[in-house]
Structures are given as C-alpha cells and as structure tokens.
Protein backbone atom coordinates (compact mmCIF):
# COMPACT_ATOMS: atom_id res chain seq x y z
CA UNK A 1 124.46 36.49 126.24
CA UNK A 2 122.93 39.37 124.21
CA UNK A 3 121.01 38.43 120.97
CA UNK A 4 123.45 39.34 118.27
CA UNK A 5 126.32 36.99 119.94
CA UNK A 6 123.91 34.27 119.94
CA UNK A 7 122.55 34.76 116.07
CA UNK A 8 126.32 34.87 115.40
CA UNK A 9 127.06 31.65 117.18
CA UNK A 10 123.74 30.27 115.75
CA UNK A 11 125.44 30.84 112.14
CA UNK A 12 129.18 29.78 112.86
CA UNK A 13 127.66 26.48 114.01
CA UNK A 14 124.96 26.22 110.41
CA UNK A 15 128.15 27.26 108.48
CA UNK A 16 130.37 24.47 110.87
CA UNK A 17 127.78 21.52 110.16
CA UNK A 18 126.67 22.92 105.96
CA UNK A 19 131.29 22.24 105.75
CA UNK A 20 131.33 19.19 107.50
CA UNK A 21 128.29 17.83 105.55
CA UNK A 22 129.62 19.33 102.45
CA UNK A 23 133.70 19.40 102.54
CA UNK A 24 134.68 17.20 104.77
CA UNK A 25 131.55 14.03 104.67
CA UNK A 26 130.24 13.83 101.32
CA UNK A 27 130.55 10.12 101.96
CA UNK A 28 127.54 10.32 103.77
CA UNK A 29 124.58 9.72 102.03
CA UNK A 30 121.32 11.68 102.22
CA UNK A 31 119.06 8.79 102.78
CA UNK A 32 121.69 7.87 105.20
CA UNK A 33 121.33 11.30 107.15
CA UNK A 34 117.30 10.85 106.54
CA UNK A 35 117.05 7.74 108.09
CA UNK A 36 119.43 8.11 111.29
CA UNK A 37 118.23 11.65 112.08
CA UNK A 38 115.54 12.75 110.26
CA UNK A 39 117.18 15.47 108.54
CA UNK A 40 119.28 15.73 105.28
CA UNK A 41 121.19 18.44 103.34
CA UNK A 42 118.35 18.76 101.07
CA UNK A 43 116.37 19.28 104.34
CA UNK A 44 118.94 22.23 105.21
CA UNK A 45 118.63 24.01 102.02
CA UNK A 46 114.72 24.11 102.52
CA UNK A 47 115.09 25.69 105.71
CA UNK A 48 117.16 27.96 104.45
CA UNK A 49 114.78 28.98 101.62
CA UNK A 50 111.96 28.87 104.17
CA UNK A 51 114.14 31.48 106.12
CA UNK A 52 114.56 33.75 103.31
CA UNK A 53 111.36 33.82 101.97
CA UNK A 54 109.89 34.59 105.53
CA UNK A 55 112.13 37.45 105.46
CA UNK A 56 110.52 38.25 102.09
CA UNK A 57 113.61 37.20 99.56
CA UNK A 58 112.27 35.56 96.90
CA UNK A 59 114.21 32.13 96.44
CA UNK A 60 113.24 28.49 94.88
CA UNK A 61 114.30 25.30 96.06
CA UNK A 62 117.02 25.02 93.22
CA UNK A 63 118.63 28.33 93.87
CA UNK A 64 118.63 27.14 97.84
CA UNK A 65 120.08 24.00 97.02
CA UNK A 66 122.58 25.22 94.77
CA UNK A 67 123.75 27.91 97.73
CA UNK A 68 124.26 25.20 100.28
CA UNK A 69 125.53 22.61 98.01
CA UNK A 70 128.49 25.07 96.47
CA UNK A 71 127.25 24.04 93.36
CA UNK A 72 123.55 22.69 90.79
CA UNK A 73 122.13 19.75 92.78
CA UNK A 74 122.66 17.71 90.02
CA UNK A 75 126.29 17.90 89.91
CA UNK A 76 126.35 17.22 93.71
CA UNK A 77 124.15 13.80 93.33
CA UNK A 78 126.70 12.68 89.71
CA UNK A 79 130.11 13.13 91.87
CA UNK A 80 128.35 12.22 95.55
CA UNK A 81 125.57 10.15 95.73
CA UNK A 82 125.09 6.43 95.49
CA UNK A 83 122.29 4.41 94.17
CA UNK A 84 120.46 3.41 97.86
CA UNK A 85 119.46 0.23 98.78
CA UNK A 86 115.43 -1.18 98.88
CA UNK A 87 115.97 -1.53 102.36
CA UNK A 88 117.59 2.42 102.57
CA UNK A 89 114.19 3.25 100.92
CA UNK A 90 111.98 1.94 102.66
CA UNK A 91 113.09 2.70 105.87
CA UNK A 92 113.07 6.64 104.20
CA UNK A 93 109.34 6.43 102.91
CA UNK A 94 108.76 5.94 106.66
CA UNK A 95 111.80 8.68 108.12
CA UNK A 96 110.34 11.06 105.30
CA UNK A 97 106.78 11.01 106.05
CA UNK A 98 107.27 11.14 110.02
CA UNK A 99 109.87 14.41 109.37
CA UNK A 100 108.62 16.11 106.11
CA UNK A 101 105.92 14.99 105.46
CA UNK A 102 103.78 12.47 103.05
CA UNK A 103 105.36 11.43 99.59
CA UNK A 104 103.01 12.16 97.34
C-alpha cells in the first residue's frame, strides 16, 4: 500500500469513529470513554490541535473542540453530558493521570 492510500484510510477511519462518537453515540459519556479506554472526544480534539499546530496552523483547544464536536463545547456538554458519578470520578482522576497526565 503506497502512503497516500494509507493517510486516506487513516482519515476515513478518524472521520468513521469522530460520527460514531458524535452522531450516532452521544449517549456515551466522556468519563465513560476515559475510564474504559483511556481516551475521550475531548482527547481527540487535542490531538487534532496537536496535529495542526505541528504542521504550523495556529489553533486553540476551543476552536479544536468546536471542529470535532460540530458545534461550542458548551452546547455539546448542555444537550449531551450527564452529571458523573463519585465513583465515575474517581476512577477518572486515576484513567486521567495514567493517559494525560496529572490534574493539576
């Protein structure tokens, strides 16, 4: 397979998972997603502006967010997101810290 087939079928399965996260499981929390794999979609969207600003576009968290939400964060967490549980959170602090990094 020659490199521009495989960056194409590199971003047909991003764009395939940033739907089904987005369209078609938006009953799935973040935590949830945090927790069980160590990833989230706010996890996406940062590696997405890590991406571009290697390739020297300037972008900030927010504007990467609201590209692979569809829309501002904050209207994503009023119509999607659920208030988590102590227990969600605590097993986070730990998923977080192992996968991002320490919360400061």
């Amino acid at each position: 397979m020659d490199d521009q087939t495989r960056i194409e079928l590199e971003a047909a399965a991003f764009r395939r998972l940033q739907d089904h996260l987005m369209e078609k499981r938006t009953d799935v929390q973040n935590i949830d997603l945090m927790n069980l794999a160590g990833f989230c979609r706010n996890c996406l969207s940062r590696w997405y502006q890590e991406a571009a600003n290697e390739r020297g576009l300037e972008m900030d968290k927010e504007e990467a967010r609201e590209i692979f939400y569809g829309m501002p964060y904050s209207e994503w967490k009023d119509q999607h997101q659920t208030e988590a549980t102590d227990d969600k959170r605590e097993v986070f602090d730990t998923a977080f810290a192992e996968n991002v990094g320490k919360i400061d």
